[in-house]
PDB file of N, CA and C in Angstrom:
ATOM      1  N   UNK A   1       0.848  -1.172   0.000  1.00  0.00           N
ATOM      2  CA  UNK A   1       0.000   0.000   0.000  1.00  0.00           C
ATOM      3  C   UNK A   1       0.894   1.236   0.000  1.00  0.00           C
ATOM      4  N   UNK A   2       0.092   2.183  -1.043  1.00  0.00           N
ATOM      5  CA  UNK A   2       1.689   3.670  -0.807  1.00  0.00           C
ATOM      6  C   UNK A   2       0.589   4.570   0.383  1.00  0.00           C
ATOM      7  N   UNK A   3       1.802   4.867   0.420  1.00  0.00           N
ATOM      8  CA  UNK A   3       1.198   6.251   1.393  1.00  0.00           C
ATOM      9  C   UNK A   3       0.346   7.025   1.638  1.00  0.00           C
ATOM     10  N   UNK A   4       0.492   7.180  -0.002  1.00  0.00           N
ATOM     11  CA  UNK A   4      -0.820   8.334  -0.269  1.00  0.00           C
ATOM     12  C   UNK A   4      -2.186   8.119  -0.023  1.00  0.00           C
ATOM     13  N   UNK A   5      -2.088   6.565  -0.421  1.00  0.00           N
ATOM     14  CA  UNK A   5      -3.546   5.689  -0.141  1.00  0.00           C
ATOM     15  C   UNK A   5      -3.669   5.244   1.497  1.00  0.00           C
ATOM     16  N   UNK A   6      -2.976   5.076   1.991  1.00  0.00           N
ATOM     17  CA  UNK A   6      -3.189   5.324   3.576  1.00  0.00           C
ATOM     18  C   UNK A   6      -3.621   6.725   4.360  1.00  0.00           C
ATOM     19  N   UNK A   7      -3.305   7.379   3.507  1.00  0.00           N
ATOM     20  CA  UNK A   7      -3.370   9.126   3.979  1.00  0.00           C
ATOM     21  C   UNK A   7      -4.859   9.513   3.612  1.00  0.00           C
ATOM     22  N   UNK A   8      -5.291   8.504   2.525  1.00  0.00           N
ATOM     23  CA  UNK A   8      -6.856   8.738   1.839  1.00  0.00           C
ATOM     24  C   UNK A   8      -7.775   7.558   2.111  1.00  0.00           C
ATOM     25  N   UNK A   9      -7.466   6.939   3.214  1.00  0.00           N
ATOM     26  CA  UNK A   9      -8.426   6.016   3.897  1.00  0.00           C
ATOM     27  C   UNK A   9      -9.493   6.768   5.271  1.00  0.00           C
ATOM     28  N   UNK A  10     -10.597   5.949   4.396  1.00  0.00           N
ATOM     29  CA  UNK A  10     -11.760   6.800   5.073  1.00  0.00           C
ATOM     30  C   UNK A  10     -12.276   5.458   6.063  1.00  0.00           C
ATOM     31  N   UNK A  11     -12.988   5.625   7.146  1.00  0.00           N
ATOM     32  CA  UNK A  11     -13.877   4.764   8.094  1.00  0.00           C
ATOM     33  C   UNK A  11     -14.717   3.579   7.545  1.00  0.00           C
ATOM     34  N   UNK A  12     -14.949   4.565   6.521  1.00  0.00           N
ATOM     35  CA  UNK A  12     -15.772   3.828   5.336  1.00  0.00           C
ATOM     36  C   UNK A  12     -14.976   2.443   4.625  1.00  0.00           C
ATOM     37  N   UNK A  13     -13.694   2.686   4.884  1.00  0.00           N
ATOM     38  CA  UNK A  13     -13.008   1.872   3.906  1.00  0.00           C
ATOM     39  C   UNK A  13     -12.433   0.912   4.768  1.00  0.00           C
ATOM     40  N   UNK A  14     -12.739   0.775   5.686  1.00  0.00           N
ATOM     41  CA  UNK A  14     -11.790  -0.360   6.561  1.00  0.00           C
ATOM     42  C   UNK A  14     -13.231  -1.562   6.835  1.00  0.00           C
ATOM     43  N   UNK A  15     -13.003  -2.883   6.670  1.00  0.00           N
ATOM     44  CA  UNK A  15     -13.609  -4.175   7.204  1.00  0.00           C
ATOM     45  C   UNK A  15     -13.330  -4.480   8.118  1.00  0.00           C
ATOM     46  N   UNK A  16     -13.130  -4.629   9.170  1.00  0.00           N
ATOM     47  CA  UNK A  16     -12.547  -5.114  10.361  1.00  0.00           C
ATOM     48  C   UNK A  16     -12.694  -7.106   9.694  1.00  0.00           C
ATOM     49  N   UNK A  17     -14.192  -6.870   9.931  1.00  0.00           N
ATOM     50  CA  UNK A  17     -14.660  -8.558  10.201  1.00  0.00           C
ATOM     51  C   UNK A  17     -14.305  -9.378   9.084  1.00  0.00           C
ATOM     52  N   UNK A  18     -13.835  -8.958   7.644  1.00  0.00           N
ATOM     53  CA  UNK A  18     -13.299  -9.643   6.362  1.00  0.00           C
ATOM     54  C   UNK A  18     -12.202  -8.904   6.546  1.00  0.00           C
ATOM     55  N   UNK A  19     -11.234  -8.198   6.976  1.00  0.00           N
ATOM     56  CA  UNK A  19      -9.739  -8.005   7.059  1.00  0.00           C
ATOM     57  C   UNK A  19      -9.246  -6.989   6.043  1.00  0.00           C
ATOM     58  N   UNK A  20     -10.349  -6.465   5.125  1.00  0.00           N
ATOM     59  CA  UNK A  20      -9.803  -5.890   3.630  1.00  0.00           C
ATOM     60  C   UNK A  20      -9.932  -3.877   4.108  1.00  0.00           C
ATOM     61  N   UNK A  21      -9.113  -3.634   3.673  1.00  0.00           N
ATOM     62  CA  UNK A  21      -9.045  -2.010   2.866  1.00  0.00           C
ATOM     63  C   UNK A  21      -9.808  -1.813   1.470  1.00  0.00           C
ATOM     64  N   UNK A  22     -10.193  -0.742   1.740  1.00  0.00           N
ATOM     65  CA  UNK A  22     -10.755  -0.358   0.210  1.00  0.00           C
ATOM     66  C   UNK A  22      -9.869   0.277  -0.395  1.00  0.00           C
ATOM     67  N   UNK A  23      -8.851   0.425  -1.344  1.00  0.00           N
ATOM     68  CA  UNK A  23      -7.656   1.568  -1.571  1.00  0.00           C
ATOM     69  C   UNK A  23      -8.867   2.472  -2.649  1.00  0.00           C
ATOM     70  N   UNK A  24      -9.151   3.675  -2.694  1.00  0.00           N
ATOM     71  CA  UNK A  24      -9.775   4.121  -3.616  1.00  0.00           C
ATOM     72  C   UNK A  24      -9.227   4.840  -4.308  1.00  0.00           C
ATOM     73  N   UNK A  25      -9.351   5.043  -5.874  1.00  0.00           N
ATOM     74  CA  UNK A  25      -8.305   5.948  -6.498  1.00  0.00           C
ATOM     75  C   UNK A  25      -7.117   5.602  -6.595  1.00  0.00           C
ATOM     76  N   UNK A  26      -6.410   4.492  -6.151  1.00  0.00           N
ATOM     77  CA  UNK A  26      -5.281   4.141  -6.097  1.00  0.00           C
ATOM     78  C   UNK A  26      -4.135   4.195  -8.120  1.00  0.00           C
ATOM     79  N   UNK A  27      -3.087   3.717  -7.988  1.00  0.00           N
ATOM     80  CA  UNK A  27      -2.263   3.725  -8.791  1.00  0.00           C
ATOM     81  C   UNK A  27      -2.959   3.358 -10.153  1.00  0.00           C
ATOM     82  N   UNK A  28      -3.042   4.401 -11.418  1.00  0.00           N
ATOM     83  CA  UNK A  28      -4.238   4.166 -12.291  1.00  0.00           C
ATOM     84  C   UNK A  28      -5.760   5.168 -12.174  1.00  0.00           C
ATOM     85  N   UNK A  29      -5.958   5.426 -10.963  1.00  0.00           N
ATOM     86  CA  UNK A  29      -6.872   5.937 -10.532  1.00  0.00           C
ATOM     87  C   UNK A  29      -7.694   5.006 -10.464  1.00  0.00           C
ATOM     88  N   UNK A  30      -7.450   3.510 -10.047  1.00  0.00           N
ATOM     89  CA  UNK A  30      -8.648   2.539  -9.553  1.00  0.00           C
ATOM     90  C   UNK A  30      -8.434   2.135  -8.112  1.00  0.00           C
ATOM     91  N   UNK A  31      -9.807   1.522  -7.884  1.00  0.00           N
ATOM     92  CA  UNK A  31     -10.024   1.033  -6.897  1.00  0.00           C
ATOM     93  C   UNK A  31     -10.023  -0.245  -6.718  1.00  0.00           C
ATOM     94  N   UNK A  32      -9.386  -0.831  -5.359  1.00  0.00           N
ATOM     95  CA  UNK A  32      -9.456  -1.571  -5.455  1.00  0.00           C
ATOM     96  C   UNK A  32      -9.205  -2.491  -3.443  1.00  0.00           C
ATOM     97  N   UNK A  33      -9.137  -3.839  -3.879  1.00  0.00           N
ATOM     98  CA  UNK A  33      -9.099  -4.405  -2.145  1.00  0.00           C
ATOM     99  C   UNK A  33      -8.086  -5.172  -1.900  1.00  0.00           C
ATOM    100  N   UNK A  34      -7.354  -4.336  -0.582  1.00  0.00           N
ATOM    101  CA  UNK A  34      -6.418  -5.527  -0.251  1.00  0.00           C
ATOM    102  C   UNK A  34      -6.516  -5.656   1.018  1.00  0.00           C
ATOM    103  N   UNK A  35      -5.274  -6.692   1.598  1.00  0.00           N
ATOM    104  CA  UNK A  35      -5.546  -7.226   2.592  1.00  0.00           C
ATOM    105  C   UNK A  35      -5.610  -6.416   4.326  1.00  0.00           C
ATOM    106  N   UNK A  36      -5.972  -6.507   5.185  1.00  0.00           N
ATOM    107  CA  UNK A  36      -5.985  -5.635   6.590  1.00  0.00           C
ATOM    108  C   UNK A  36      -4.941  -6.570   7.485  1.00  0.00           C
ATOM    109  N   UNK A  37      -4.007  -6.174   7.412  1.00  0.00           N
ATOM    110  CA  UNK A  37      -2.693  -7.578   8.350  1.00  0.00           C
ATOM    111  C   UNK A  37      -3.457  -7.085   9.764  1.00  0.00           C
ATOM    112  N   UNK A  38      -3.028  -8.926  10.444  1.00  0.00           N
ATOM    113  CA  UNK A  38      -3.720  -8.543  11.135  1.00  0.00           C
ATOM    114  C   UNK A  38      -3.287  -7.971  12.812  1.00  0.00           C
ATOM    115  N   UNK A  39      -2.147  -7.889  12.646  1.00  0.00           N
ATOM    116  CA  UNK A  39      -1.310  -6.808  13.829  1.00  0.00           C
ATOM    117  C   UNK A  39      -1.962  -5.389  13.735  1.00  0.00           C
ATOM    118  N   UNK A  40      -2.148  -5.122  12.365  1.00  0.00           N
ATOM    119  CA  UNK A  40      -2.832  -3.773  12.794  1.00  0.00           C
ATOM    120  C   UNK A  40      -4.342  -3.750  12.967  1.00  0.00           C
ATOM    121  N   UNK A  41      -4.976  -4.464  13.389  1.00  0.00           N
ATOM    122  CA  UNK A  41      -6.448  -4.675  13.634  1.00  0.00           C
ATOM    123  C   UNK A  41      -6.805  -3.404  15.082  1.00  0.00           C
ATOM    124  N   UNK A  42      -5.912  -4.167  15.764  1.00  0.00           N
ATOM    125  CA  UNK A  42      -6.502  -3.418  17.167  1.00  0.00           C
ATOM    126  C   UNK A  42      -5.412  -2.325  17.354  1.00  0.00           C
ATOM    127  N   UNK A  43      -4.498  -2.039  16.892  1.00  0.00           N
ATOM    128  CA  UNK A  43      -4.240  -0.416  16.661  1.00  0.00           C
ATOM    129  C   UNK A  43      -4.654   0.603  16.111  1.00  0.00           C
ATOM    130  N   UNK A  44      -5.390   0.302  15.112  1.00  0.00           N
ATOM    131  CA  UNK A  44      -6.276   1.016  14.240  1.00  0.00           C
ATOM    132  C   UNK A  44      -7.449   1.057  14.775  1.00  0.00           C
ATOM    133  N   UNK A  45      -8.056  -0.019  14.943  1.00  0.00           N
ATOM    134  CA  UNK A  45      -9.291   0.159  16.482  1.00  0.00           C
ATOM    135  C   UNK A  45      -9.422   1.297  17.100  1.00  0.00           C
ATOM    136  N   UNK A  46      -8.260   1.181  18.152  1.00  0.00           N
ATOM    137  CA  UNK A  46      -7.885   1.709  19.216  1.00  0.00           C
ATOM    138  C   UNK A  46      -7.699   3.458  18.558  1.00  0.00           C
ATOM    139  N   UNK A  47      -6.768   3.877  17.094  1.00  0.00           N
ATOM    140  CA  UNK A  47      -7.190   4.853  16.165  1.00  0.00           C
ATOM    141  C   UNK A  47      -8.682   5.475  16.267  1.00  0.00           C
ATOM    142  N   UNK A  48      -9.447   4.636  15.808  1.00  0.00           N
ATOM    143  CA  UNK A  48     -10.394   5.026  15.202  1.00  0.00           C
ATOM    144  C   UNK A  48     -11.515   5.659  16.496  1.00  0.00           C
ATOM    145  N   UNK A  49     -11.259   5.111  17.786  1.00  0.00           N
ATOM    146  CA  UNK A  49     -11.920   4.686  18.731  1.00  0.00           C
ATOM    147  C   UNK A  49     -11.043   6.495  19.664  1.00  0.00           C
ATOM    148  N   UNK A  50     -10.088   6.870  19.440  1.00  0.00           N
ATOM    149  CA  UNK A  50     -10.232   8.178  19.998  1.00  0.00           C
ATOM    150  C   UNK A  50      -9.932   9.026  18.964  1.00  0.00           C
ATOM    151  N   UNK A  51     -10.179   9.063  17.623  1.00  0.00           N
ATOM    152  CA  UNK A  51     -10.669   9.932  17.008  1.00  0.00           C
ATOM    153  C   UNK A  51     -12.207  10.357  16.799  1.00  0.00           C
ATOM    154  N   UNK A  52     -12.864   9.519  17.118  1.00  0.00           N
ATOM    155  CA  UNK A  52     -14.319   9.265  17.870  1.00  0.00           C
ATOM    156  C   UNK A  52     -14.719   9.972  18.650  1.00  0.00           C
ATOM    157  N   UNK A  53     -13.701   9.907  20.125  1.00  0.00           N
ATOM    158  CA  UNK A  53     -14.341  10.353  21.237  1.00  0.00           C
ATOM    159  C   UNK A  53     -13.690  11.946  21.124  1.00  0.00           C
ATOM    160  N   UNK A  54     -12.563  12.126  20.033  1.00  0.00           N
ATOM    161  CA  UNK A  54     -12.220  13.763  20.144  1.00  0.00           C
ATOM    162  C   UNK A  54     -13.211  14.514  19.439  1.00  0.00           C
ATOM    163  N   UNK A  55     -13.484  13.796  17.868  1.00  0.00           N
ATOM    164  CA  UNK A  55     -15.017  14.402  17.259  1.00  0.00           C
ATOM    165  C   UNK A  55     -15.726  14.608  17.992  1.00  0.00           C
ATOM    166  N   UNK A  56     -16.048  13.775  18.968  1.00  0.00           N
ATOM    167  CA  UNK A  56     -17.513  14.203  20.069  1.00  0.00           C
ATOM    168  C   UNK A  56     -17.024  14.797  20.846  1.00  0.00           C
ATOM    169  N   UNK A  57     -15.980  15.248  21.329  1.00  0.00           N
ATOM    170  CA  UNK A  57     -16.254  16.289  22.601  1.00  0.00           C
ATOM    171  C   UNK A  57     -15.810  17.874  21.756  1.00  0.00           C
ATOM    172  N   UNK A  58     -15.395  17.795  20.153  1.00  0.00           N
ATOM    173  CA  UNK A  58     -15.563  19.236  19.480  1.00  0.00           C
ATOM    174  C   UNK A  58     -16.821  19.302  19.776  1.00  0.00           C
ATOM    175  N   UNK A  59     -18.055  18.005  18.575  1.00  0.00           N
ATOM    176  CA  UNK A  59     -19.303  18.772  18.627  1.00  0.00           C
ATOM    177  C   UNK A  59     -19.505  19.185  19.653  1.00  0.00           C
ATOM    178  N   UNK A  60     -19.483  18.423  21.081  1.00  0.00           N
ATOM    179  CA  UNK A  60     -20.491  19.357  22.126  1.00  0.00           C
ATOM    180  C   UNK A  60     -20.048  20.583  22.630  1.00  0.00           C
ATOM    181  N   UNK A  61     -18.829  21.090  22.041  1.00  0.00           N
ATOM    182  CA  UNK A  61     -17.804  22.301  22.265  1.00  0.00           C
ATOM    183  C   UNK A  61     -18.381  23.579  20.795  1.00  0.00           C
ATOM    184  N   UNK A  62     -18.859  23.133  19.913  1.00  0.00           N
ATOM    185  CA  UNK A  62     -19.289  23.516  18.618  1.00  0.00           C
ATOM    186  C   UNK A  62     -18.884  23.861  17.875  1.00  0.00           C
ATOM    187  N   UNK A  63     -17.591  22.856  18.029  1.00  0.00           N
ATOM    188  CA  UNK A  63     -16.462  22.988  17.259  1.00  0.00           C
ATOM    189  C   UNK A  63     -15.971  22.399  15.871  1.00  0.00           C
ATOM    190  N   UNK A  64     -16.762  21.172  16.153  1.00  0.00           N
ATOM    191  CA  UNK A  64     -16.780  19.633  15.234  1.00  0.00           C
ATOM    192  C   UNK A  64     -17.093  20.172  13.688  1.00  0.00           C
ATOM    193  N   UNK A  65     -17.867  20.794  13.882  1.00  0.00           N
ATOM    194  CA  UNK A  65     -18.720  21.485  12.140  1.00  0.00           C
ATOM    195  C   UNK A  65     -17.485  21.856  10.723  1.00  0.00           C
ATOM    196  N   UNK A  66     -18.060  21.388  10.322  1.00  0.00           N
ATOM    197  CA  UNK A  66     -17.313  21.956   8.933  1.00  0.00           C
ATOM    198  C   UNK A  66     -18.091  22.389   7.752  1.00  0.00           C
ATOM    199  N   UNK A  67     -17.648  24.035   7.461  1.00  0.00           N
ATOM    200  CA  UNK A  67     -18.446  25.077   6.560  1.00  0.00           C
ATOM    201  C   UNK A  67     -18.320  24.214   5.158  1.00  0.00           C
ATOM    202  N   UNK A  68     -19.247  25.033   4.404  1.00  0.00           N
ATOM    203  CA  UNK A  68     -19.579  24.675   2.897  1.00  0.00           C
ATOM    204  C   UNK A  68     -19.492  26.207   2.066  1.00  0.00           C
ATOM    205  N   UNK A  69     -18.630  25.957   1.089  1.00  0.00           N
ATOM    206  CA  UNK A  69     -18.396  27.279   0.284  1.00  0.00           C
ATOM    207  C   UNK A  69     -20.057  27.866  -0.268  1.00  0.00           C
ATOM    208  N   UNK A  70     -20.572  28.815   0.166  1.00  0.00           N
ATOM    209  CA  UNK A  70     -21.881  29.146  -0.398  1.00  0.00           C
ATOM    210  C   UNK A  70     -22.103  28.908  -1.954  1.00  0.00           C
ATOM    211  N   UNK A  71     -20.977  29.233  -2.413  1.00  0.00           N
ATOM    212  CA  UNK A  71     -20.477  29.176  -4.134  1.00  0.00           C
ATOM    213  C   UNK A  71     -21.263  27.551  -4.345  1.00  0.00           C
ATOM    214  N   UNK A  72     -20.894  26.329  -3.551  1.00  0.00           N
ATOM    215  CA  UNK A  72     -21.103  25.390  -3.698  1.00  0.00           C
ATOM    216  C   UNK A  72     -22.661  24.865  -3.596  1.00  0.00           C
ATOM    217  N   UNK A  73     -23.029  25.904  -2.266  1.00  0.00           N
ATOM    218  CA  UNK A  73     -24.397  25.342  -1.794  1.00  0.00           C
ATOM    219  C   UNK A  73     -25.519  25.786  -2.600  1.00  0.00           C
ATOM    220  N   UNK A  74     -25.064  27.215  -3.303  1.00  0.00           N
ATOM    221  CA  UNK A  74     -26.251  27.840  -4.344  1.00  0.00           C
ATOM    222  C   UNK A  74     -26.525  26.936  -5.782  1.00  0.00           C
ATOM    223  N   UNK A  75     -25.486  25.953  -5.924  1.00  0.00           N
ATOM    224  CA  UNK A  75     -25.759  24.939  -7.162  1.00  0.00           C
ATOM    225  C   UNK A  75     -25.766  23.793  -6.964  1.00  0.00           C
ATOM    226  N   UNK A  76     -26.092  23.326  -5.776  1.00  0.00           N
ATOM    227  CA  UNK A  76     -27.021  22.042  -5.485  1.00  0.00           C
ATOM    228  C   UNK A  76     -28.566  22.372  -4.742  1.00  0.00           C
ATOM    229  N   UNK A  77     -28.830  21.088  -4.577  1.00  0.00           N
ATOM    230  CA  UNK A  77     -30.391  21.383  -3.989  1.00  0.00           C
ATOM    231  C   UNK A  77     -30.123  21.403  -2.634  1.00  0.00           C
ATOM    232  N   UNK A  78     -29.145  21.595  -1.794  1.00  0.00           N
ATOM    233  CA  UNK A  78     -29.032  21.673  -0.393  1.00  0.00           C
ATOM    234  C   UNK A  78     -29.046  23.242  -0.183  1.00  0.00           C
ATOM    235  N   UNK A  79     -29.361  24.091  -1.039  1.00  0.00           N
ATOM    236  CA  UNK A  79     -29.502  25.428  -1.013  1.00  0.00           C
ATOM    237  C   UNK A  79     -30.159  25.967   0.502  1.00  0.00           C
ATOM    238  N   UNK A  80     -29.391  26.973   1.223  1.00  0.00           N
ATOM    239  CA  UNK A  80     -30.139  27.846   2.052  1.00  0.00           C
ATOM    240  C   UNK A  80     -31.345  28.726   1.323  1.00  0.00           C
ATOM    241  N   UNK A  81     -30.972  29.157   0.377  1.00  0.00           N
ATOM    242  CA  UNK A  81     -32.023  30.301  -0.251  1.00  0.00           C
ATOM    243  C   UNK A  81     -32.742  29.822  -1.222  1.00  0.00           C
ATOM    244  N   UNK A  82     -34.085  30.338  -1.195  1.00  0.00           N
ATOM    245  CA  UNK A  82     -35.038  29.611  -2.403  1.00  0.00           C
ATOM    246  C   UNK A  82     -34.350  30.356  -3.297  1.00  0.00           C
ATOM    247  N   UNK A  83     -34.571  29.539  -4.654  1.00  0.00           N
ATOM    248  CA  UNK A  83     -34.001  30.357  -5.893  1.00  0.00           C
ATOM    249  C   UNK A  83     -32.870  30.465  -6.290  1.00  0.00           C
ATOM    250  N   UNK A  84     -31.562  30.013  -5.156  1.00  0.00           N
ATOM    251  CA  UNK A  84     -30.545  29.945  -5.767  1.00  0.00           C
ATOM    252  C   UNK A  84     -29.802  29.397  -6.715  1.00  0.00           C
ATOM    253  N   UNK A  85     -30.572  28.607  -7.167  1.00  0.00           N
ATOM    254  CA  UNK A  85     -29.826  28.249  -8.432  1.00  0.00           C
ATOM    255  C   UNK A  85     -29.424  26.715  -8.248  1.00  0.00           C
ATOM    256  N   UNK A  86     -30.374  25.932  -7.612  1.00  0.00           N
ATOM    257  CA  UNK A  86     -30.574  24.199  -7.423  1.00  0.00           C
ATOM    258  C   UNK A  86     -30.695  23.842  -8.798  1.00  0.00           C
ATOM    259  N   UNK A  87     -30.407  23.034  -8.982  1.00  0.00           N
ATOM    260  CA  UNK A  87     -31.123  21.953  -9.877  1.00  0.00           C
ATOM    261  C   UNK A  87     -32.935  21.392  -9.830  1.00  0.00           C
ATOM    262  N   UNK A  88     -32.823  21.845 -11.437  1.00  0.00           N
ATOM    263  CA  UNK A  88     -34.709  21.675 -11.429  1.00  0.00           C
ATOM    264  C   UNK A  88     -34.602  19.918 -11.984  1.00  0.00           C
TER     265      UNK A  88
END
């Protein structure tokens, strides 16, 4: 696995219970599955498990949030303002 694809692993992409990574975008720009060794099972756990509990004590601090460029929100349908310019 390179780096880069470790650096672009999402929550989403880890199996614990089948052992596999999702590499997405990887070399080629495909995707694809390899194996989860299994020494790093419960370090990555243990990862995932206080990046967890730091997300939750931003939100209840109201900190956790992350903005959306308005530029972005006026050209989808998640629009604040009627009329901005969603998709019909």
């Amino acid at each position: 696995m390179r780096i880069l694809e470790a650096l672009r692993l999402r929550v989403k992409d880890v199996e614990f219970e089948r052992r596999e990574l999702i590499v997405r975008q990887g070399k080629g720009n495909k995707d694809r599955v390899t194996v989860l060794p299994e020494n790093l099972i419960a370090p990555l756990r243990e990862q995932m498990e206080r990046a967890r509990v730091l997300h939750r004590k931003d939100l209840d601090a109201d900190m956790g949030a992350v903005g959306c460029p308005m530029r972005w929100l006026s050209s989808t349908r998640m629009s604040p303002r009627p009329g901005a310019g969603g998709v019909s």
